[in-house]
N, C-alpha and C. Protein backbone atom coordinates (compact mmCIF):
# COMPACT_ATOMS: atom_id res chain seq x y z
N UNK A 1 -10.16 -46.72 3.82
CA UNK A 1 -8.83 -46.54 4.36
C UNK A 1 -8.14 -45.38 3.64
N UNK A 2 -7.55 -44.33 4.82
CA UNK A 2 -6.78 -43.27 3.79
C UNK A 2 -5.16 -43.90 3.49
N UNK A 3 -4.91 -43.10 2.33
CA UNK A 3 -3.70 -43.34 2.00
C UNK A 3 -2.67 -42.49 2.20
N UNK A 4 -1.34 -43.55 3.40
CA UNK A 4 -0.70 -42.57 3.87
C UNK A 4 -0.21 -41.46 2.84
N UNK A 5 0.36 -41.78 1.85
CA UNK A 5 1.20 -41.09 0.80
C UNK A 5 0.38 -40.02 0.93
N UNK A 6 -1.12 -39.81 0.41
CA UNK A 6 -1.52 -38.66 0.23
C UNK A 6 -1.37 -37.94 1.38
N UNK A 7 -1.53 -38.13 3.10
CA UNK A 7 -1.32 -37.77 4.03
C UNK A 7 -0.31 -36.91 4.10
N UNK A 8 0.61 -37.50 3.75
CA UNK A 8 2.20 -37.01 3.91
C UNK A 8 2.44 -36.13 3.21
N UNK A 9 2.15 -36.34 1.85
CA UNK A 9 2.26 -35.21 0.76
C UNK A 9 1.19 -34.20 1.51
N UNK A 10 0.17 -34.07 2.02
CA UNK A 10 -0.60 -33.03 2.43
C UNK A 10 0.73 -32.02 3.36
N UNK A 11 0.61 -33.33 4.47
CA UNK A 11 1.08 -32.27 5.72
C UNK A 11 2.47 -31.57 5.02
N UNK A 12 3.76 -32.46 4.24
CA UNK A 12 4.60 -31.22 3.58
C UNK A 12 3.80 -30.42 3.31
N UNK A 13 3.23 -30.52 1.87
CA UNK A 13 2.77 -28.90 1.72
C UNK A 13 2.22 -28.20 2.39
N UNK A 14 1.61 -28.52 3.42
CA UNK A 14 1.47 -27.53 4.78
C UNK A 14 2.61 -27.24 5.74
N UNK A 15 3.73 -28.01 5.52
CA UNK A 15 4.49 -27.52 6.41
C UNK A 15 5.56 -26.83 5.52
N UNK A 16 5.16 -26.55 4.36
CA UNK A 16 6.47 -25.96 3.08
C UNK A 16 5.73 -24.33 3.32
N UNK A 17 3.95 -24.17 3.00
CA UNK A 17 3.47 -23.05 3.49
C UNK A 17 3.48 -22.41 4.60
N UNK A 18 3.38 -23.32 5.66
CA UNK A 18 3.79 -22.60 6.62
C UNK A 18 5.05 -21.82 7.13
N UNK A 19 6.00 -22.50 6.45
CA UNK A 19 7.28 -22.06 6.41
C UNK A 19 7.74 -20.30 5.52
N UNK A 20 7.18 -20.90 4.19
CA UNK A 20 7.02 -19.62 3.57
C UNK A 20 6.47 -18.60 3.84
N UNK A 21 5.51 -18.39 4.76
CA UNK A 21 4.28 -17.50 5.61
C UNK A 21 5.21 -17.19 6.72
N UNK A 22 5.52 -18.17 7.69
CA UNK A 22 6.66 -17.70 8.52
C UNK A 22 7.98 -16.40 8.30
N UNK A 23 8.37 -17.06 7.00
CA UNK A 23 9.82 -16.12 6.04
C UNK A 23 8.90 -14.74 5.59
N UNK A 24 8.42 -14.47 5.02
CA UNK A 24 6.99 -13.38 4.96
C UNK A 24 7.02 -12.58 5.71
N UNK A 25 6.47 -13.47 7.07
CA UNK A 25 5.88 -12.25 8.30
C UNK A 25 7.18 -11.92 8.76
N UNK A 26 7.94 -12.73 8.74
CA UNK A 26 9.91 -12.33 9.32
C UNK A 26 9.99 -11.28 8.76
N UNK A 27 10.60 -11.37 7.60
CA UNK A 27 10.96 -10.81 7.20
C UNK A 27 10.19 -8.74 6.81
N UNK A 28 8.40 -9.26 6.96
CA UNK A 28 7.49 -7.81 7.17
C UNK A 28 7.98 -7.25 8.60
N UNK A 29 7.87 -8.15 9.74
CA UNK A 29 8.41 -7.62 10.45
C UNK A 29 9.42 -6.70 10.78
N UNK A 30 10.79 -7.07 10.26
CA UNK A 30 11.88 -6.84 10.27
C UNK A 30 11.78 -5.31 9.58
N UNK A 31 11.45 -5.25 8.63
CA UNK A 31 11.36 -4.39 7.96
C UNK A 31 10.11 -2.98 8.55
N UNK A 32 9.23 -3.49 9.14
CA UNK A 32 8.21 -2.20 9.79
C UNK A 32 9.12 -2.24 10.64
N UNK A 33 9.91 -2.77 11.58
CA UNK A 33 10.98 -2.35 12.89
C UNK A 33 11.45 -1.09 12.15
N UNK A 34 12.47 -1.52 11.11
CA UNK A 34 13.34 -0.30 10.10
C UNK A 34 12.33 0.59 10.30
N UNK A 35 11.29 0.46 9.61
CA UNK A 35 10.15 1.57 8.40
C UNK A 35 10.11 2.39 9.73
N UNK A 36 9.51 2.05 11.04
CA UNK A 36 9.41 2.56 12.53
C UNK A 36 10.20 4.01 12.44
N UNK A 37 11.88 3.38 12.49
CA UNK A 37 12.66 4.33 12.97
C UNK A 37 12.84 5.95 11.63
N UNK A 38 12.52 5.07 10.78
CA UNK A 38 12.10 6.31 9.87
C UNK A 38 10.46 6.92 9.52
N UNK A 39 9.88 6.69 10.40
CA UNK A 39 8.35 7.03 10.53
C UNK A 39 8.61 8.14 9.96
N UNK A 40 8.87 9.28 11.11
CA UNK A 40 8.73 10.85 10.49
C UNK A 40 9.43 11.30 8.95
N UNK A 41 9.99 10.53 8.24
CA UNK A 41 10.55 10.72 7.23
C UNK A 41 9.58 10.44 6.51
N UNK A 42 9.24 9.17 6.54
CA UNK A 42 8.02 8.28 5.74
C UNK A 42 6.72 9.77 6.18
N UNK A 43 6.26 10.29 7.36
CA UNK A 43 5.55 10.69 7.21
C UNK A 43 5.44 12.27 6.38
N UNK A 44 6.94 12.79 6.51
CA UNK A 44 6.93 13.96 5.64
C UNK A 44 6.69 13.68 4.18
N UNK A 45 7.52 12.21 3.69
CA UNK A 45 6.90 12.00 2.67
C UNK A 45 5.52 11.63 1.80
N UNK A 46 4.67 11.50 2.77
CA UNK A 46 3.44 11.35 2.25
C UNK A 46 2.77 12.16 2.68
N UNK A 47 3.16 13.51 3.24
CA UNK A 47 2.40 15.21 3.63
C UNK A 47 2.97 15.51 2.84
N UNK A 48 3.88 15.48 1.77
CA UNK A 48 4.74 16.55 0.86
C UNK A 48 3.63 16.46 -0.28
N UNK A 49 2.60 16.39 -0.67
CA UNK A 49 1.22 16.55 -1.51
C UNK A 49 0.52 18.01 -1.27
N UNK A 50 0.45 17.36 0.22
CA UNK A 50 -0.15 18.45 1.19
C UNK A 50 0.40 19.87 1.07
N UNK A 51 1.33 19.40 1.86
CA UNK A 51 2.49 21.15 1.84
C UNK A 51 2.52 21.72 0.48
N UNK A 52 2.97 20.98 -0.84
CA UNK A 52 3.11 21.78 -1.87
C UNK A 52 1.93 22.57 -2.13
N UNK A 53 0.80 21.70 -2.39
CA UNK A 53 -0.55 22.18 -2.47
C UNK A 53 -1.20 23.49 -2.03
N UNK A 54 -0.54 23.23 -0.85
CA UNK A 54 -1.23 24.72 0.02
C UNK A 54 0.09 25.48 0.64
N UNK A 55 1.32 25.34 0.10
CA UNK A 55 1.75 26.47 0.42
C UNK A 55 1.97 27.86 -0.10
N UNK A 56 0.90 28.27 -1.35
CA UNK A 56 0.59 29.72 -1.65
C UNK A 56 -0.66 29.82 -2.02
N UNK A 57 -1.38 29.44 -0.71
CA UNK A 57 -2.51 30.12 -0.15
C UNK A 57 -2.87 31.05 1.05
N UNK A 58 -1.47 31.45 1.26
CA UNK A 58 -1.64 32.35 2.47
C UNK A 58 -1.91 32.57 3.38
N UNK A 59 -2.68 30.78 3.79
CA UNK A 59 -2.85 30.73 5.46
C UNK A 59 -1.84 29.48 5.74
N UNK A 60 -1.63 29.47 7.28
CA UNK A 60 -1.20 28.81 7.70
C UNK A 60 -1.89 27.18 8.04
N UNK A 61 -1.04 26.62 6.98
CA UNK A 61 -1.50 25.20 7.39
C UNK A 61 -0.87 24.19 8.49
N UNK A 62 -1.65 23.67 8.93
CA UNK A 62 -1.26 22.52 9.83
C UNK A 62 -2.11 21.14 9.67
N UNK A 63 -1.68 20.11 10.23
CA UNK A 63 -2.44 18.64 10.78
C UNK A 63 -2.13 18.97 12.25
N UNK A 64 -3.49 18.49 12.57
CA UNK A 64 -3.68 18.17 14.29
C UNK A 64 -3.94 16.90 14.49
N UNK A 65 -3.77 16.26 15.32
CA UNK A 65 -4.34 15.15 16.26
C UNK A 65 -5.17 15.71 17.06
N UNK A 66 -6.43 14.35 17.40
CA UNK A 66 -7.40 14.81 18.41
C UNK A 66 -7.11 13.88 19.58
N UNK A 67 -6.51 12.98 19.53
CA UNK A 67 -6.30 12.19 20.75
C UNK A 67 -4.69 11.88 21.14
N UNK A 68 -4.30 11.29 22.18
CA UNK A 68 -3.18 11.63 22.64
C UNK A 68 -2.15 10.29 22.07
N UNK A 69 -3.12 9.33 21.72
CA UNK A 69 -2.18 7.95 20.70
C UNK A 69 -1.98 8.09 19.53
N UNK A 70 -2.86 9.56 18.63
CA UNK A 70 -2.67 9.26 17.34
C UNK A 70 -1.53 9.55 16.58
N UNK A 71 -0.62 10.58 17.15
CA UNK A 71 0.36 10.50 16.29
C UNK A 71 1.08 9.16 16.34
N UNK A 72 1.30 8.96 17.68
CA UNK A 72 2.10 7.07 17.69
C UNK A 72 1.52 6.10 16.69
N UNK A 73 -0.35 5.81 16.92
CA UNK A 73 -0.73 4.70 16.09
C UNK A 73 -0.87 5.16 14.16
N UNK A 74 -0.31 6.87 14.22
CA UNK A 74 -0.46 7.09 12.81
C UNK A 74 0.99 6.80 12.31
N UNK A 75 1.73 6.80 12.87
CA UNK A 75 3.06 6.19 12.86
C UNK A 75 3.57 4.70 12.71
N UNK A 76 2.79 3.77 13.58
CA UNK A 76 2.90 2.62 13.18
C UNK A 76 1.99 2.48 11.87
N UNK A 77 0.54 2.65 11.72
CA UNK A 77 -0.09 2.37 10.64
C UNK A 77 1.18 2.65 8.80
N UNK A 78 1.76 4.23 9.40
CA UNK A 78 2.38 4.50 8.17
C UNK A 78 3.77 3.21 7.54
N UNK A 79 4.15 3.07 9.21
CA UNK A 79 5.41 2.27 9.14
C UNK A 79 4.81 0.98 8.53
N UNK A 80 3.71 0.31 8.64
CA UNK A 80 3.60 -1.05 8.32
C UNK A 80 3.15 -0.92 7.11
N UNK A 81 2.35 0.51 6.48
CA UNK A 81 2.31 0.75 5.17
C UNK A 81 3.37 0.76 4.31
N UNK A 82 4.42 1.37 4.61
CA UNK A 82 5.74 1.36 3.91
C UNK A 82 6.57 -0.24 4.07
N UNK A 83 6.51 -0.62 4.99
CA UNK A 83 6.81 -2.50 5.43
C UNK A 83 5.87 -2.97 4.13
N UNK A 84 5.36 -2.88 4.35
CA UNK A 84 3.82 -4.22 3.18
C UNK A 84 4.87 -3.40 1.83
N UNK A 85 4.58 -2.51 1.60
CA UNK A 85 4.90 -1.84 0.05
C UNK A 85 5.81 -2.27 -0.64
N UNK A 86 7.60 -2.15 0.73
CA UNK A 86 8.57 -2.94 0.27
C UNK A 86 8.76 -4.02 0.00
N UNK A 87 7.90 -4.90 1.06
CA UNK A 87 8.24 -5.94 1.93
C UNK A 87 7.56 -7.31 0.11
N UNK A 88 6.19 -6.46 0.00
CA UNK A 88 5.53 -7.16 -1.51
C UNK A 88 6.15 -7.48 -2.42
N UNK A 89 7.50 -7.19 -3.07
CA UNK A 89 7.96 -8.43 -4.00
C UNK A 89 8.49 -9.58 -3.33
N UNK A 90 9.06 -9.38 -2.28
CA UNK A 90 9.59 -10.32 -1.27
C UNK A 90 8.33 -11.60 -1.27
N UNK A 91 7.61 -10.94 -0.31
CA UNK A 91 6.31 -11.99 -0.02
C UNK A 91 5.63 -12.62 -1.51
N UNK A 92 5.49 -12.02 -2.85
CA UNK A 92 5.22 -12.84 -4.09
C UNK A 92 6.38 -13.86 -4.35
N UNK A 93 7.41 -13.45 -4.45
CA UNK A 93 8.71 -14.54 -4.36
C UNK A 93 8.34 -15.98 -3.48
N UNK A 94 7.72 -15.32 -2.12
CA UNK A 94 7.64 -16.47 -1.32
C UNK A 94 6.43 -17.40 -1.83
N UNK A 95 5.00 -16.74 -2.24
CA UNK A 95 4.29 -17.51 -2.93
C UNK A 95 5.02 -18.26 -4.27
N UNK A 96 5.64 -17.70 -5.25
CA UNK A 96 6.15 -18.50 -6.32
C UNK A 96 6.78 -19.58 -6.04
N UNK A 97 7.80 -19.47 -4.65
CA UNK A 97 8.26 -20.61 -4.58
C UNK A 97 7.57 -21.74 -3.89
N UNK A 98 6.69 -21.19 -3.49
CA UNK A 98 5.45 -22.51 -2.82
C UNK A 98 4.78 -23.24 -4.03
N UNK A 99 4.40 -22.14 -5.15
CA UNK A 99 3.24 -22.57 -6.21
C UNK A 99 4.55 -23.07 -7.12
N UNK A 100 5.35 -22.84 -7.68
CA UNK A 100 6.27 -23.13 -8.61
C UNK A 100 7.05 -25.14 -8.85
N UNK A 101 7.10 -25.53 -7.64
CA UNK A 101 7.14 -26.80 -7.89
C UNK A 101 6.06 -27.57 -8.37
N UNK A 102 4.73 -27.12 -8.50
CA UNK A 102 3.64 -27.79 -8.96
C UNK A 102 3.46 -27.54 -10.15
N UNK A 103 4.19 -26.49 -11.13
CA UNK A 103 3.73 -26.38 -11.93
C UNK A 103 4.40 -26.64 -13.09
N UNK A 104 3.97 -26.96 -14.32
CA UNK A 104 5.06 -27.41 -15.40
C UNK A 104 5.41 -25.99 -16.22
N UNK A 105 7.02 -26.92 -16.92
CA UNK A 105 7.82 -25.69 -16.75
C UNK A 105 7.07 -24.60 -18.20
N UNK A 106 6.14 -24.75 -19.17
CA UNK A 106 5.51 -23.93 -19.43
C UNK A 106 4.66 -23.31 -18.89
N UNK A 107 3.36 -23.69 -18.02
CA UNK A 107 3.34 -23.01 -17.25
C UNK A 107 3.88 -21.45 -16.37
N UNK A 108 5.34 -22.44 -15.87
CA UNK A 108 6.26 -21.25 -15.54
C UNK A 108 6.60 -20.15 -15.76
N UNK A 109 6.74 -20.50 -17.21
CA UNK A 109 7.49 -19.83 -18.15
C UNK A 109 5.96 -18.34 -18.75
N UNK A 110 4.66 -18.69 -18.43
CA UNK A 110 4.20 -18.08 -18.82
C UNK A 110 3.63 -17.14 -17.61
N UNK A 111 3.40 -17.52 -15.89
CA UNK A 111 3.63 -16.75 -15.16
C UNK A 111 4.55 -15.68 -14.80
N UNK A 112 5.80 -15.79 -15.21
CA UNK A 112 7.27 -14.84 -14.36
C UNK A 112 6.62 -13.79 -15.30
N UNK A 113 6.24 -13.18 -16.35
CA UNK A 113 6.50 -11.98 -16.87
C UNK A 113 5.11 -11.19 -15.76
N UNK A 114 4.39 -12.11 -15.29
CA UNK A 114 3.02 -11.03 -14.58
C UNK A 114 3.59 -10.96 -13.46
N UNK A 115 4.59 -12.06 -12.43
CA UNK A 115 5.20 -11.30 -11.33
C UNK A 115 6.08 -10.74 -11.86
N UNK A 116 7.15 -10.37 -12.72
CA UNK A 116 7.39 -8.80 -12.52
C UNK A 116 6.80 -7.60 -12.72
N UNK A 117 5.74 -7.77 -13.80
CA UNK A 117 4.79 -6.79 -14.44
C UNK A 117 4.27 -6.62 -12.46
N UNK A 118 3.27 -7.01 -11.82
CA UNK A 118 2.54 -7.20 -10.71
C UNK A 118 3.40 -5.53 -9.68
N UNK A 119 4.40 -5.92 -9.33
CA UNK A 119 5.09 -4.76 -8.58
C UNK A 119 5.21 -3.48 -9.41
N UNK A 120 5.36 -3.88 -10.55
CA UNK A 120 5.57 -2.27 -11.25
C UNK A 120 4.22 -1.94 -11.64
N UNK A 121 3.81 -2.42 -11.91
CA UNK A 121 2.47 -1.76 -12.32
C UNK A 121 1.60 -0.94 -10.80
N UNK A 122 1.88 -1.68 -9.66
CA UNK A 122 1.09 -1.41 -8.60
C UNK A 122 1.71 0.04 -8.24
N UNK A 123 3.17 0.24 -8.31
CA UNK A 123 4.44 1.02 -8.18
C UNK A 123 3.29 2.42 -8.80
N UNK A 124 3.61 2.17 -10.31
CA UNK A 124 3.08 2.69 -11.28
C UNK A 124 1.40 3.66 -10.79
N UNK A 125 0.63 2.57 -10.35
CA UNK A 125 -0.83 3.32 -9.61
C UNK A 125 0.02 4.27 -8.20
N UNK A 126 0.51 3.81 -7.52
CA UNK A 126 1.29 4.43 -6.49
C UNK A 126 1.76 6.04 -6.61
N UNK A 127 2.50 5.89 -7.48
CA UNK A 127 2.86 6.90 -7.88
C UNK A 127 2.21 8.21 -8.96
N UNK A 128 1.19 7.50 -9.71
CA UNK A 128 0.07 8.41 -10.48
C UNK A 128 -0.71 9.21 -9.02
N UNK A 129 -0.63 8.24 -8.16
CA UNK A 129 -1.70 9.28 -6.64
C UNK A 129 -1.00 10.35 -6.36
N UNK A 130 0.14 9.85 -6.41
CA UNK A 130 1.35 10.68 -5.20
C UNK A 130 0.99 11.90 -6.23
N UNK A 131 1.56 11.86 -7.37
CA UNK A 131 2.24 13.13 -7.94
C UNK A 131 1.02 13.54 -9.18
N UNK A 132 0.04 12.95 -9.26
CA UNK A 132 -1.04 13.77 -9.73
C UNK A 132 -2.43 13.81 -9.35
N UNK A 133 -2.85 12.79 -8.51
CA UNK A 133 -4.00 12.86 -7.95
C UNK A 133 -4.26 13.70 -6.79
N UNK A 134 -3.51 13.23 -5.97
CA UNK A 134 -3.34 13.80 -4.39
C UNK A 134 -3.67 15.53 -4.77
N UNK A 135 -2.10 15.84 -5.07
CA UNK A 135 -2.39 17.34 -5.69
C UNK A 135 -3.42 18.15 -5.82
N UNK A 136 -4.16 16.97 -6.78
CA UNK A 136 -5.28 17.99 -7.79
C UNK A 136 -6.61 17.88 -6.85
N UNK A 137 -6.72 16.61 -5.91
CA UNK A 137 -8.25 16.29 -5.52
C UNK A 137 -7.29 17.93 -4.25
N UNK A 138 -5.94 18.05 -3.42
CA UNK A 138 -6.31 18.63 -2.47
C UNK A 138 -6.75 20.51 -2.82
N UNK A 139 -5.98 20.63 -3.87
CA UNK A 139 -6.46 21.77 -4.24
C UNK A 139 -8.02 22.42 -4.74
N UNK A 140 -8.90 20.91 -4.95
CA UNK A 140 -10.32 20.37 -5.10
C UNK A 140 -11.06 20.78 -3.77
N UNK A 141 -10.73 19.86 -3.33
CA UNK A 141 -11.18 20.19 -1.95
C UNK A 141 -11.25 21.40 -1.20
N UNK A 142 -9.86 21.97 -0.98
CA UNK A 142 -9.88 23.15 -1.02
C UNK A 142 -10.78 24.25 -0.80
N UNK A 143 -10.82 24.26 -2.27
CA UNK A 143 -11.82 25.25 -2.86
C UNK A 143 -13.05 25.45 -2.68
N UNK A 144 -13.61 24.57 -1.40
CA UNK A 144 -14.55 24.11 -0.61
C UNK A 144 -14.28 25.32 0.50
N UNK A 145 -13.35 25.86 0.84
CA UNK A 145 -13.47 26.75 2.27
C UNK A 145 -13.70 27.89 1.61
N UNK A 146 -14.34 28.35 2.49
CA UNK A 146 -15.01 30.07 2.58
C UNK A 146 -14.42 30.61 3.81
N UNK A 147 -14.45 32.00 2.93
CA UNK A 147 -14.20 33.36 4.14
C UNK A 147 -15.28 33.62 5.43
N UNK A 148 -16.17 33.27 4.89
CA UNK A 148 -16.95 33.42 6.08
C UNK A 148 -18.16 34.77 5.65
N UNK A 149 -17.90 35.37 4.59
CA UNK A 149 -18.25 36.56 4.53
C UNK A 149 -20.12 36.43 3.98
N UNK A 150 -20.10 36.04 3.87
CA UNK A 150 -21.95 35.50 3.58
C UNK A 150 -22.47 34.98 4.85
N UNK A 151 -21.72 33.71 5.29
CA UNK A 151 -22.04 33.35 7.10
C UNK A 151 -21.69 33.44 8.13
N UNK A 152 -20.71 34.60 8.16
CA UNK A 152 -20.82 34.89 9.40
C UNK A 152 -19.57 34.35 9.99
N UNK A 153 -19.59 32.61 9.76
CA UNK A 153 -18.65 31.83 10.18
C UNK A 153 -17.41 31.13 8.89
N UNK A 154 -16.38 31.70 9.06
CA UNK A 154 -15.66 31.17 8.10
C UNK A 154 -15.59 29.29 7.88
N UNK A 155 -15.29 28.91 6.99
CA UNK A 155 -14.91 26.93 6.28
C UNK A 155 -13.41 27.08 6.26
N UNK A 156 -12.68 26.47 7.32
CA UNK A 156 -11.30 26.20 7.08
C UNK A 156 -11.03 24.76 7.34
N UNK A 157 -10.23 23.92 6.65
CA UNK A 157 -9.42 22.67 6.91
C UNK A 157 -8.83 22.86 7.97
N UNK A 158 -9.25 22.09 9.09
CA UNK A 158 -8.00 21.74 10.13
C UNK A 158 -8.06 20.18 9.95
N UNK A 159 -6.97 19.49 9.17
CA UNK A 159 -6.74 18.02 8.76
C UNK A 159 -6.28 18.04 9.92
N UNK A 160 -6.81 16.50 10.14
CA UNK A 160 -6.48 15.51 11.45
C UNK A 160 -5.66 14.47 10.47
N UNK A 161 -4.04 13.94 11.20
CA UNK A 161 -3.21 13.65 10.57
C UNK A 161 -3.45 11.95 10.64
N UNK A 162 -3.71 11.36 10.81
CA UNK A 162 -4.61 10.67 10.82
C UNK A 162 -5.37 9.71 9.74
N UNK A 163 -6.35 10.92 9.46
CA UNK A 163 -7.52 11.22 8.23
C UNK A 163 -6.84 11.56 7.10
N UNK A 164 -5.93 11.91 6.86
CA UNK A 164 -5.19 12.34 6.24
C UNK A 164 -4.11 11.36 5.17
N UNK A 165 -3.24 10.56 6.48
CA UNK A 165 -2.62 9.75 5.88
C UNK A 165 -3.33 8.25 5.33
N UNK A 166 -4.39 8.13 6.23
CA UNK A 166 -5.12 7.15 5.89
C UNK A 166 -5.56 6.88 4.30
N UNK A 167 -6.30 8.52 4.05
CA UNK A 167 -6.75 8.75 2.64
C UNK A 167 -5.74 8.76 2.10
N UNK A 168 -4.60 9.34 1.75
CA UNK A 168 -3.44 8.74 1.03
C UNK A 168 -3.07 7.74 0.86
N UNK A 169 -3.00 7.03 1.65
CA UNK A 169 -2.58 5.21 1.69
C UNK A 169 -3.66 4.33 0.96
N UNK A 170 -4.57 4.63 1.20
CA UNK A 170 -5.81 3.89 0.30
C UNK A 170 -6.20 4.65 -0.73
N UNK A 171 -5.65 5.97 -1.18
CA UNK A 171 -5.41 6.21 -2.53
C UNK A 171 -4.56 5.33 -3.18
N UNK A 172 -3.40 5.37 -2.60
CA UNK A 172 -2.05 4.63 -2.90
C UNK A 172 -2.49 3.45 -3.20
N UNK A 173 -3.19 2.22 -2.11
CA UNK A 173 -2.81 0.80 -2.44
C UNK A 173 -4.15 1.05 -3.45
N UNK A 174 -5.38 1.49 -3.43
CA UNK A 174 -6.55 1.19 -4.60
C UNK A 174 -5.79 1.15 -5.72
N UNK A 175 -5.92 2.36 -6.25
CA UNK A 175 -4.49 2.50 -7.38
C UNK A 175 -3.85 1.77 -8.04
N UNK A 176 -2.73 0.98 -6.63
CA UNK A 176 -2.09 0.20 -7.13
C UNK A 176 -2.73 -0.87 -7.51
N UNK A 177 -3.73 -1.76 -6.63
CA UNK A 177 -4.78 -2.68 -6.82
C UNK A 177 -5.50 -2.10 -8.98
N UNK A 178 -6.08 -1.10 -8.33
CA UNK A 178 -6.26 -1.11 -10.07
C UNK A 178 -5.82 -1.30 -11.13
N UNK A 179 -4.38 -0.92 -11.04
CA UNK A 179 -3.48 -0.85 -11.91
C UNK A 179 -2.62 -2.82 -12.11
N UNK A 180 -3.31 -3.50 -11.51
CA UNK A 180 -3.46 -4.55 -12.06
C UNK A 180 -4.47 -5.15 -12.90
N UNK A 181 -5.40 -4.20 -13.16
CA UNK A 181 -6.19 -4.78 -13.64
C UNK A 181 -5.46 -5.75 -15.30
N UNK A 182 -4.69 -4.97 -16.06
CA UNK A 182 -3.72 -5.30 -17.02
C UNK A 182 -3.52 -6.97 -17.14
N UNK A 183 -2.90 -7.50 -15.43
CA UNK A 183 -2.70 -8.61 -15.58
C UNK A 183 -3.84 -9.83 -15.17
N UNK A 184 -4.69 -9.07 -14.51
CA UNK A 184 -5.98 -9.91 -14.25
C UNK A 184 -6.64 -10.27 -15.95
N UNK A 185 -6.78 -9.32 -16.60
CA UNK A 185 -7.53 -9.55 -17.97
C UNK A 185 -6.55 -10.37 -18.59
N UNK A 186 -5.57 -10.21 -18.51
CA UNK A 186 -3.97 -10.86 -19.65
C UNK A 186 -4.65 -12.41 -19.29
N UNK A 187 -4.05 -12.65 -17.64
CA UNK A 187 -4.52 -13.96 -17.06
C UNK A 187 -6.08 -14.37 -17.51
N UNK A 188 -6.82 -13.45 -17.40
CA UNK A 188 -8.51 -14.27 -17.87
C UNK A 188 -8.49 -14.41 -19.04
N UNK A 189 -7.68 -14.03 -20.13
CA UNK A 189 -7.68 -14.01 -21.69
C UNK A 189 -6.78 -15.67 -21.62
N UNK A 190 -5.63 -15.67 -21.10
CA UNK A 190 -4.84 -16.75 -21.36
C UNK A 190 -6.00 -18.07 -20.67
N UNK A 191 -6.43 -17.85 -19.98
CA UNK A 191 -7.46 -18.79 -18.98
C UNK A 191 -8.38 -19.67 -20.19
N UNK A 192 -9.18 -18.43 -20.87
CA UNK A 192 -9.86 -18.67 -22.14
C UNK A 192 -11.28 -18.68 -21.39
């Protein structure tokens, strides 16, 4: 015979998570709507690597699209990138308060310093891409095109915008992902 109690106590905490998952996606939502209407902002800001990089090299740079959806779906992709980015202390809040009644108050007390550490540190990888990686791999790369003068046929970048922002963004979140490593070891040390 099961026991209702445990029953009951199940389905709350499924219906406390579901709730919190609900407040989450609301609230991601809400926020890629915003991120949307500032796409092209969001997207100058993550070409401004680009542009600095190559603007005294003397040719004219551009990003193209090859198909007729991609600037739109490179637009939403960016917008829900910038949604998740903001939207992530929010959504850890919402896990703490799911996991936080179960746990005793030392416990507690020894989690809160890794969720705040958790956003800044990821912040932290974020921003090492932006303003020194990006830079240095595009001027790297680069240095990959030829004049043409040995074959005949010149090596020029025509970035597809796209390809482009993609590799930035998964510069960005790896990064940030790495740059936890700090609290993964802290946590496996305290674990024992």
């Amino acid at each position: 015979m099961i026991n209702d109690d445990n029953d009951s106590g199940f389905v709350s905490h499924l219906a406390e998570l579901r709730k919190r998952l609900i407040h989450s996606f609301i609230f991601l939502f809400i926020f890629f709507i915003g991120c949307y209407f500032f796409s092209e902002h969001l997207y100058g800001f993550l070409v401004e690597p680009y542009a600095k990089a190559v603007k005294d090299d003397g040719i004219e740079r551009r990003l193209i699209f090859t198909a007729l959806q991609e600037t739109f779906l490179t637009y939403l992709k960016v917008s829900f990138f910038a949604a998740f980015f903001v939207t992530c202390p929010f959504i850890l809040m919402q896990i703490w308060k799911f996991i936080a009644p179960g746990l005793y108050k030392h416990e507690k007390s020894a989690i809160i310093p890794y969720l705040v550490l958790t956003p800044i540190l990821f912040l932290l990888g974020g921003m090492l891409v932006y303003y020194l990686i990006m830079p240095l791999a595009i001027k790297f790369f680069l240095s990959f095109e030829s004049s043409g003068a040995s074959t005949n046929l010149p090596i020029q970048l025509e970035a597809k915008v796209n390809e482009y922002l993609s590799l930035v963004m998964k510069l960005i979140f790896a990064f940030g992902i790495s740059f936890q490593l700090p609290v993964v070891l802290s946590l496996l040390a305290r674990v024992g």
